[in-house]
N, C-alpha and C. Protein backbone atom coordinates (compact mmCIF):
# COMPACT_ATOMS: atom_id res chain seq x y z
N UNK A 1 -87.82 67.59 54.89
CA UNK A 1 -87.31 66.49 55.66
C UNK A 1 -85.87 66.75 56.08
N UNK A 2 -84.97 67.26 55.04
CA UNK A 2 -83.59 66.96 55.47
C UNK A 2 -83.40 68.75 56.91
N UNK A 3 -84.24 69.29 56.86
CA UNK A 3 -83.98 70.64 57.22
C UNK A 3 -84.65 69.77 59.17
N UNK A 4 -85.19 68.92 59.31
CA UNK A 4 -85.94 68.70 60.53
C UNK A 4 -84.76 67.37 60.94
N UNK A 5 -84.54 66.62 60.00
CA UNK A 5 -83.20 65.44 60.33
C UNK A 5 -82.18 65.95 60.71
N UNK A 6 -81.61 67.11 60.16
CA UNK A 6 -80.50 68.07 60.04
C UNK A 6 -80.51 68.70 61.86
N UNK A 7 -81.73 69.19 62.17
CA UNK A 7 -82.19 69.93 63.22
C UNK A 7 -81.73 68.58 64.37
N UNK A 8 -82.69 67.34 64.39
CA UNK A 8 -82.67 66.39 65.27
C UNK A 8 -81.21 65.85 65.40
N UNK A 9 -80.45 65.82 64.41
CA UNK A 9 -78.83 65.30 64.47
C UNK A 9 -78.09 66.43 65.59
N UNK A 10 -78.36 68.31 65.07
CA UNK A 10 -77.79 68.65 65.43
C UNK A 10 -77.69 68.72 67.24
N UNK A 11 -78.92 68.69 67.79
CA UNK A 11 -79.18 68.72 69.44
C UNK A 11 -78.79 67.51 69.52
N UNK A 12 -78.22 66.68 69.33
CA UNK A 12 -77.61 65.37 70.06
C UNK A 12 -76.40 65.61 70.44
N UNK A 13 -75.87 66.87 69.54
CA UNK A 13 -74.32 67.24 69.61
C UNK A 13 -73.84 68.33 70.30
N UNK A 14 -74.21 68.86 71.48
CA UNK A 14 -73.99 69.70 72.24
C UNK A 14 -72.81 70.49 72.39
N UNK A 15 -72.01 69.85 71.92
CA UNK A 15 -71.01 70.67 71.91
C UNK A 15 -70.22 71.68 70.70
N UNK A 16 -71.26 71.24 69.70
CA UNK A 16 -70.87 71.68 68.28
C UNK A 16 -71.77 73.25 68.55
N UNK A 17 -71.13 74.24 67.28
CA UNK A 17 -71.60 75.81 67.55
C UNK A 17 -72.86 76.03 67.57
N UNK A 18 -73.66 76.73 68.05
CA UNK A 18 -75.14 77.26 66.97
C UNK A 18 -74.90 77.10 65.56
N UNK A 19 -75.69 76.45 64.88
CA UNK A 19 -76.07 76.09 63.72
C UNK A 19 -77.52 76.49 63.08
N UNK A 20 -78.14 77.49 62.07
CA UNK A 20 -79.67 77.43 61.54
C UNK A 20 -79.39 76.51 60.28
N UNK A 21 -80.55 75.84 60.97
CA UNK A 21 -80.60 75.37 59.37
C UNK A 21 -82.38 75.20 58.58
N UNK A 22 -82.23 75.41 57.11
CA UNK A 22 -83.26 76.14 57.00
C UNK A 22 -83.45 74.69 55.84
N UNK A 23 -84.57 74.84 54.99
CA UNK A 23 -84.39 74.28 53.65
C UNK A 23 -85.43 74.60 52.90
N UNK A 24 -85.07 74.34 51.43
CA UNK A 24 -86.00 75.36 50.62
C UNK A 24 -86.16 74.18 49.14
N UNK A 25 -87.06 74.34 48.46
CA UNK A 25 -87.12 73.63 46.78
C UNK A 25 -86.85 74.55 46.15
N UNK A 26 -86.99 74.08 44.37
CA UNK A 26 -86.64 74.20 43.52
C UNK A 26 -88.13 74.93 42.84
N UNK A 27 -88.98 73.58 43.02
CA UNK A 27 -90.22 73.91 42.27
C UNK A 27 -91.41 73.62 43.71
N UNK A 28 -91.14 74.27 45.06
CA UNK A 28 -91.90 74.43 46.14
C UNK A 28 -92.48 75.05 46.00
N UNK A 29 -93.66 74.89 46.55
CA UNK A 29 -95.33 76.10 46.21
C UNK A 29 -94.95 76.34 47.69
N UNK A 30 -94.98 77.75 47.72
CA UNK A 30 -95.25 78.00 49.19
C UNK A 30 -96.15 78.05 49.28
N UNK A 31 -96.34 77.71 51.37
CA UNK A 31 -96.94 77.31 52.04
C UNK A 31 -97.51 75.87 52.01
N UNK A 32 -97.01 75.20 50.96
CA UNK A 32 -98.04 73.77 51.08
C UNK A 32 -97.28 72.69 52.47
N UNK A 33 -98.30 71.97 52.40
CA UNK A 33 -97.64 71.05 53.43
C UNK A 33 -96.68 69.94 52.58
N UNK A 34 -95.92 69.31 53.68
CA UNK A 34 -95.86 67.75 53.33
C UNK A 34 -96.61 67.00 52.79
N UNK A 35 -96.04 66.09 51.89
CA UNK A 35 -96.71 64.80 51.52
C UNK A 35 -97.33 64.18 52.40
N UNK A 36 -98.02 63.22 52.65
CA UNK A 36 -98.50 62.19 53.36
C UNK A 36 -97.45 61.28 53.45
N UNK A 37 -96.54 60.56 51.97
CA UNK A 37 -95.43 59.99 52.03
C UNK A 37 -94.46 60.08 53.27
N UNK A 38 -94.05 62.06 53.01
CA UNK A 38 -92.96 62.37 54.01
C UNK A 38 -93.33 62.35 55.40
N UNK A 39 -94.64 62.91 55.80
CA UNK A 39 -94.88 63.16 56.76
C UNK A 39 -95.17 61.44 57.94
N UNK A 40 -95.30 60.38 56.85
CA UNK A 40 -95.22 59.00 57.52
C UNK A 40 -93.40 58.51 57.76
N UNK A 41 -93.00 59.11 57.08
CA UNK A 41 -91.46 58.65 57.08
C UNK A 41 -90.69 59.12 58.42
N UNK A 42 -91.06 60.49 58.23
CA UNK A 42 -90.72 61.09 59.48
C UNK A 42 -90.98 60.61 60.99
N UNK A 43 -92.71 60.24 60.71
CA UNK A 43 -93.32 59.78 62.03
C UNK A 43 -92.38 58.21 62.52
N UNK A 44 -92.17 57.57 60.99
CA UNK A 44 -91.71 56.10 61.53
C UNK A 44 -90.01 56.50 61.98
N UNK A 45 -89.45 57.45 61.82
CA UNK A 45 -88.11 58.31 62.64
C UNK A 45 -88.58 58.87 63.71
N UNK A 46 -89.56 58.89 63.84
CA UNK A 46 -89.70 59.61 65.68
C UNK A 46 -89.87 61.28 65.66
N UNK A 47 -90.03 61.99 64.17
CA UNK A 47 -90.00 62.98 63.77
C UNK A 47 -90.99 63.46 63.37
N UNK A 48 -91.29 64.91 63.12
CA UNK A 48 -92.83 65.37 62.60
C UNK A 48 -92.69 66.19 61.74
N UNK A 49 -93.70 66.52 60.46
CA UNK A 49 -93.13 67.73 59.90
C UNK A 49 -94.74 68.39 59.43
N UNK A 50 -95.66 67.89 60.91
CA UNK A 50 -97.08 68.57 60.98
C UNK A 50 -97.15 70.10 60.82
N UNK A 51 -95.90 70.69 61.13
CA UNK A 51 -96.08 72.15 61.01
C UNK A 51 -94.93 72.30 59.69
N UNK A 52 -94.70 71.86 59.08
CA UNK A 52 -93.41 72.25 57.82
C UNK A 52 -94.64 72.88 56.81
N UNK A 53 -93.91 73.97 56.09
CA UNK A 53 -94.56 74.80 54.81
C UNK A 53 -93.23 74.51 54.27
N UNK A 54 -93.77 74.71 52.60
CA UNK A 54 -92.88 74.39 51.67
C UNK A 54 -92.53 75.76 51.67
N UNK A 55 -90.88 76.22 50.79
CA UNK A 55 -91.11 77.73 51.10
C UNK A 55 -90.05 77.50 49.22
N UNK A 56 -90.28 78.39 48.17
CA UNK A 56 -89.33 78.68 47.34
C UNK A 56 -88.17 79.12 47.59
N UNK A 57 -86.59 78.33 47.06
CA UNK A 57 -85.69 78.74 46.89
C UNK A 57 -85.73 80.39 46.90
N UNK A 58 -84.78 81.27 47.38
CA UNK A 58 -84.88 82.32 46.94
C UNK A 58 -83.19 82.61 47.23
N UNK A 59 -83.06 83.87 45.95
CA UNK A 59 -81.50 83.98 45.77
C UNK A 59 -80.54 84.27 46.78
N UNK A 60 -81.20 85.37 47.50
CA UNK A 60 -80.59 85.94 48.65
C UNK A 60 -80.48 84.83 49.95
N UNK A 61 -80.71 83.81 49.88
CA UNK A 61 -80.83 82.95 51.05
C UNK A 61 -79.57 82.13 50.56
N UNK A 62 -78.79 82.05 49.32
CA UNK A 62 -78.13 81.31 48.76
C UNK A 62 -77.11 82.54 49.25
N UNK A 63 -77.19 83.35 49.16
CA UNK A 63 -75.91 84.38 49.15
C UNK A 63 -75.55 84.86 50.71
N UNK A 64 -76.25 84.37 51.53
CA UNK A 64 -76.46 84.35 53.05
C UNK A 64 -75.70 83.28 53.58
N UNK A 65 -75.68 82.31 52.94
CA UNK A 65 -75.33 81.15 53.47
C UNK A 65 -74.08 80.64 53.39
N UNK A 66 -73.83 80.18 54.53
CA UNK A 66 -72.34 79.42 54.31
C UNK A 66 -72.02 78.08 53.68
N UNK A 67 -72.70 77.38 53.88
CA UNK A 67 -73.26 75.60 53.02
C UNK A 67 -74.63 75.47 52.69
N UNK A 68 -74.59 75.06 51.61
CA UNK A 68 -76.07 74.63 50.25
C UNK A 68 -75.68 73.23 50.28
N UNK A 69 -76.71 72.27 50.69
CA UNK A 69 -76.51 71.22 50.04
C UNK A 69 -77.87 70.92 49.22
């Protein structure tokens, strides 16, 4: 969720740099989908996360990066 909110905030702001933004769990099974929960939350935001896979934290993505939240 916060990696597709993150995405939709950032194209409103056109003038701010290229930005990736990615997001990852803790205890994520890759490849699974969304909840049903998330994936209604999103829809009632105007948002989708029909194509999101869960993907595991991994170290090197932490050591890549400039901000972790």
């Amino acid at each position: 969720m916060a990696e597709v909110i993150a995405q939709e905030i950032h194209s409103k702001t056109a003038h701010l740099p290229r930005v990736i933004f990615t997001s990852a769990g803790l205890s994520a099974i890759d490849g699974d989908s969304a909840s049903d929960h998330a994936k209604e939350t999103m829809a009632e935001m105007g948002l989708s996360l029909e194509e999101h896979k869960a993907r595991m934290l991994q170290e090197e993505w932490l050591q890549n990066s400039d901000l972790v939240l």
